[in-house]
C-alpha atoms as a PDB file:
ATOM      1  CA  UNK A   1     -27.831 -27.401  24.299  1.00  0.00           C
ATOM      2  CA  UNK A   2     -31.498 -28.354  24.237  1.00  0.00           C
ATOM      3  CA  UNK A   3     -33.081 -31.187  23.484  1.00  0.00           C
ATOM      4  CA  UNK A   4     -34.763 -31.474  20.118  1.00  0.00           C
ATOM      5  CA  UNK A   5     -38.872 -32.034  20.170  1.00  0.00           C
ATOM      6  CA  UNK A   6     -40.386 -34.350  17.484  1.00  0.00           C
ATOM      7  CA  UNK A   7     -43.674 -34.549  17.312  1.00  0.00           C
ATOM      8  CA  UNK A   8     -44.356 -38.178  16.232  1.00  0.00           C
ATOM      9  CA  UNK A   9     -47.855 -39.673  14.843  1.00  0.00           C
ATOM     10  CA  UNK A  10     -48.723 -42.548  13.557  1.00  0.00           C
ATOM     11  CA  UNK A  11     -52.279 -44.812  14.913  1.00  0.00           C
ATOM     12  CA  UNK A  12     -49.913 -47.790  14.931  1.00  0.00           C
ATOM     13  CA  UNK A  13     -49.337 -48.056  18.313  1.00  0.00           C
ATOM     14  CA  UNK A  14     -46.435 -50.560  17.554  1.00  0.00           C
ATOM     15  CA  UNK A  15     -44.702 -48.510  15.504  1.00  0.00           C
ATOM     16  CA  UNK A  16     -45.178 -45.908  17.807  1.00  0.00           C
ATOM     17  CA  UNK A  17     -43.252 -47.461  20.094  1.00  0.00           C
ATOM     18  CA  UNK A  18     -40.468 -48.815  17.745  1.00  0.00           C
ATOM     19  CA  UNK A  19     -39.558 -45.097  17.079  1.00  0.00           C
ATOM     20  CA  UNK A  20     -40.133 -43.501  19.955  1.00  0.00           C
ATOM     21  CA  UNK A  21     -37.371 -45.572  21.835  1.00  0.00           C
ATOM     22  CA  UNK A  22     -35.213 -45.129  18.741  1.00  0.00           C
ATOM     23  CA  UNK A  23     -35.512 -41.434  18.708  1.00  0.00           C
ATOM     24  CA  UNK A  24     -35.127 -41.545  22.345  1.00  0.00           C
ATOM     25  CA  UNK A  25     -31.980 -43.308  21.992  1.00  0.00           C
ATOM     26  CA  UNK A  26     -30.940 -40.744  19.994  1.00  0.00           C
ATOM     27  CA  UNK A  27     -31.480 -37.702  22.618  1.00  0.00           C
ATOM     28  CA  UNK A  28     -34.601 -36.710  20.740  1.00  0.00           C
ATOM     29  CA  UNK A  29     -37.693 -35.489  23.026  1.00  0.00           C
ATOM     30  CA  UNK A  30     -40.236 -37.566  21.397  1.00  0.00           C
ATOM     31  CA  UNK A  31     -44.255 -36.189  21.768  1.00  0.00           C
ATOM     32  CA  UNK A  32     -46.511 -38.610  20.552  1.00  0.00           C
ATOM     33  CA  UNK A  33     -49.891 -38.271  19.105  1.00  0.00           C
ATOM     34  CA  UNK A  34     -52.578 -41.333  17.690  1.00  0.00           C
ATOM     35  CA  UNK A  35     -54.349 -39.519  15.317  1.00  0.00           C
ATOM     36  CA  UNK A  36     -54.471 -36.118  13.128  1.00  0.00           C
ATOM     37  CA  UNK A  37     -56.695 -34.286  15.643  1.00  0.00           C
ATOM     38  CA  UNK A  38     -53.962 -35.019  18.300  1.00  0.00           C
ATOM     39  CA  UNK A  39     -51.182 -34.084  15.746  1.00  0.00           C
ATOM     40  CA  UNK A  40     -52.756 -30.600  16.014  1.00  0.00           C
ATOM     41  CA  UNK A  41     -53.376 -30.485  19.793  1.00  0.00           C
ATOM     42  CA  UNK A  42     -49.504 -31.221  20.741  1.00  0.00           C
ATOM     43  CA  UNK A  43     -48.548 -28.243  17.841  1.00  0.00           C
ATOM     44  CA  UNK A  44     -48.571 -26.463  21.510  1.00  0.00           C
ATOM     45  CA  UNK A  45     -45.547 -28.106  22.634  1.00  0.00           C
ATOM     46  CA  UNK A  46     -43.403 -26.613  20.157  1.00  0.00           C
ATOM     47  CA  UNK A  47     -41.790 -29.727  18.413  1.00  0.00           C
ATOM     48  CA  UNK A  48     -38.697 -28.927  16.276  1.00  0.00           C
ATOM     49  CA  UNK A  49     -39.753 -31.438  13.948  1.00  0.00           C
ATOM     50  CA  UNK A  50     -43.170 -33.450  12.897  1.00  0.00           C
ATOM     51  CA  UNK A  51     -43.288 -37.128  11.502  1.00  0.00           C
ATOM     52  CA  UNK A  52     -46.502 -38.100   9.978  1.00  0.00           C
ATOM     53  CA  UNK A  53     -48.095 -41.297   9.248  1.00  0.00           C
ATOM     54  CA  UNK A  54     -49.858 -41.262   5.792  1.00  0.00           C
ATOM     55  CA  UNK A  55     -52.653 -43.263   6.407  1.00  0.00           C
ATOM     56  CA  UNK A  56     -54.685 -42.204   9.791  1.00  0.00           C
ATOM     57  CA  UNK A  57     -58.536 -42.797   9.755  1.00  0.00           C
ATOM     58  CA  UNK A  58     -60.493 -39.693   9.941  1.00  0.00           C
ATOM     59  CA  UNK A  59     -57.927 -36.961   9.120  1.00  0.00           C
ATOM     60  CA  UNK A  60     -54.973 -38.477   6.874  1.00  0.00           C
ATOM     61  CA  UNK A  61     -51.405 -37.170   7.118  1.00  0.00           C
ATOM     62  CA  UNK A  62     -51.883 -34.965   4.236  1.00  0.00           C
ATOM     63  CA  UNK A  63     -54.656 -33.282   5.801  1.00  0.00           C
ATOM     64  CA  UNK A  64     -52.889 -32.393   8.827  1.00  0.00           C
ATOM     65  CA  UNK A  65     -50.158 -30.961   7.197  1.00  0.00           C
ATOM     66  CA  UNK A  66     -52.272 -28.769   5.841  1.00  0.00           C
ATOM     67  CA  UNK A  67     -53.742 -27.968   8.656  1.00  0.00           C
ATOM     68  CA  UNK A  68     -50.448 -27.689  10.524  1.00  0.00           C
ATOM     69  CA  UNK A  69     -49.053 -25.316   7.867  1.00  0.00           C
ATOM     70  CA  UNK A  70     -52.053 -22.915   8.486  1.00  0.00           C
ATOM     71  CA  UNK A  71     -50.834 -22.652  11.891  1.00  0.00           C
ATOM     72  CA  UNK A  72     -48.583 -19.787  13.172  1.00  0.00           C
ATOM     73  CA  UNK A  73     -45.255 -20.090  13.570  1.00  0.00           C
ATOM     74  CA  UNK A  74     -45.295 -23.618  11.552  1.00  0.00           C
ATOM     75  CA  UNK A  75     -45.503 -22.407   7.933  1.00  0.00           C
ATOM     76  CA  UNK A  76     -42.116 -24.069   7.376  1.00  0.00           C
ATOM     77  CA  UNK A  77     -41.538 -26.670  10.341  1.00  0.00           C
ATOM     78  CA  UNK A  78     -39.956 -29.626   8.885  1.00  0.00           C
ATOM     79  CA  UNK A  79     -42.639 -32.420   8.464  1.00  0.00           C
ATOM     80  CA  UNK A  80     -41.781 -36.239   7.473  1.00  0.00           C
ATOM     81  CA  UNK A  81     -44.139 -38.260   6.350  1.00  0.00           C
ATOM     82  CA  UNK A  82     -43.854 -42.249   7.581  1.00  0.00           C
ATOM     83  CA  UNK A  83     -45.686 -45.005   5.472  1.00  0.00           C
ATOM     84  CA  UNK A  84     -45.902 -48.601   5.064  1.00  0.00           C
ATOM     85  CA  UNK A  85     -46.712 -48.207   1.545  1.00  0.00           C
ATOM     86  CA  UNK A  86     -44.366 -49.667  -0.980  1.00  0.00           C
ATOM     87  CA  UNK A  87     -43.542 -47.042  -4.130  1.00  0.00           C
ATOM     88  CA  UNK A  88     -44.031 -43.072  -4.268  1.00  0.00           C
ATOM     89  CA  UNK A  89     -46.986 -41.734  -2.870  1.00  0.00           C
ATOM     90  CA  UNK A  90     -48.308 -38.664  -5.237  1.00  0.00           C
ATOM     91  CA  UNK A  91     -50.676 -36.840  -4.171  1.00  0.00           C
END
């Protein structure tokens, strides 16, 4: 069976970390990107599944999912957004 790719980004370095070796833990390939821009670069390694931090400077996490969704072949990748904020996030 092969190992599941997520494609985790968040520019909290610590946090980073925190899930990586959680995910890792967990038998998850873990790809790791600091920033939106990067988010987009490692598209190329195929991950099974994105997380995406909110709040990024520069390019936000909603922005890159839009960006990711006009992509081919990730139309309808799973995507989960991580954030610190407390409540529902509309937008």
């Amino acid at each position: 069976m092969d190992m599941k790719k997520i494609l985790l980004v968040d520019d909290e370095k610590d946090i980073v970390e925190f899930l990586k070796y959680n995910l890792e833990l967990e038998n998850f390939e873990v790809i790791v990107g600091y920033n939106g821009k990067e988010a987009l670069e490692k598209l190329r390694e195929n991950p099974d599944l994105i997380m995406l931090d909110i709040m990024m400077p520069e390019m936000d996490g909603f922005e890159t999912c839009k960006r990711i969704r006009e992509e081919k072949g990730f139309e309808n990748r799973p995507i989960i957004f991580l954030t610190a904020k407390a409540g529902e996030v509309n937008e």
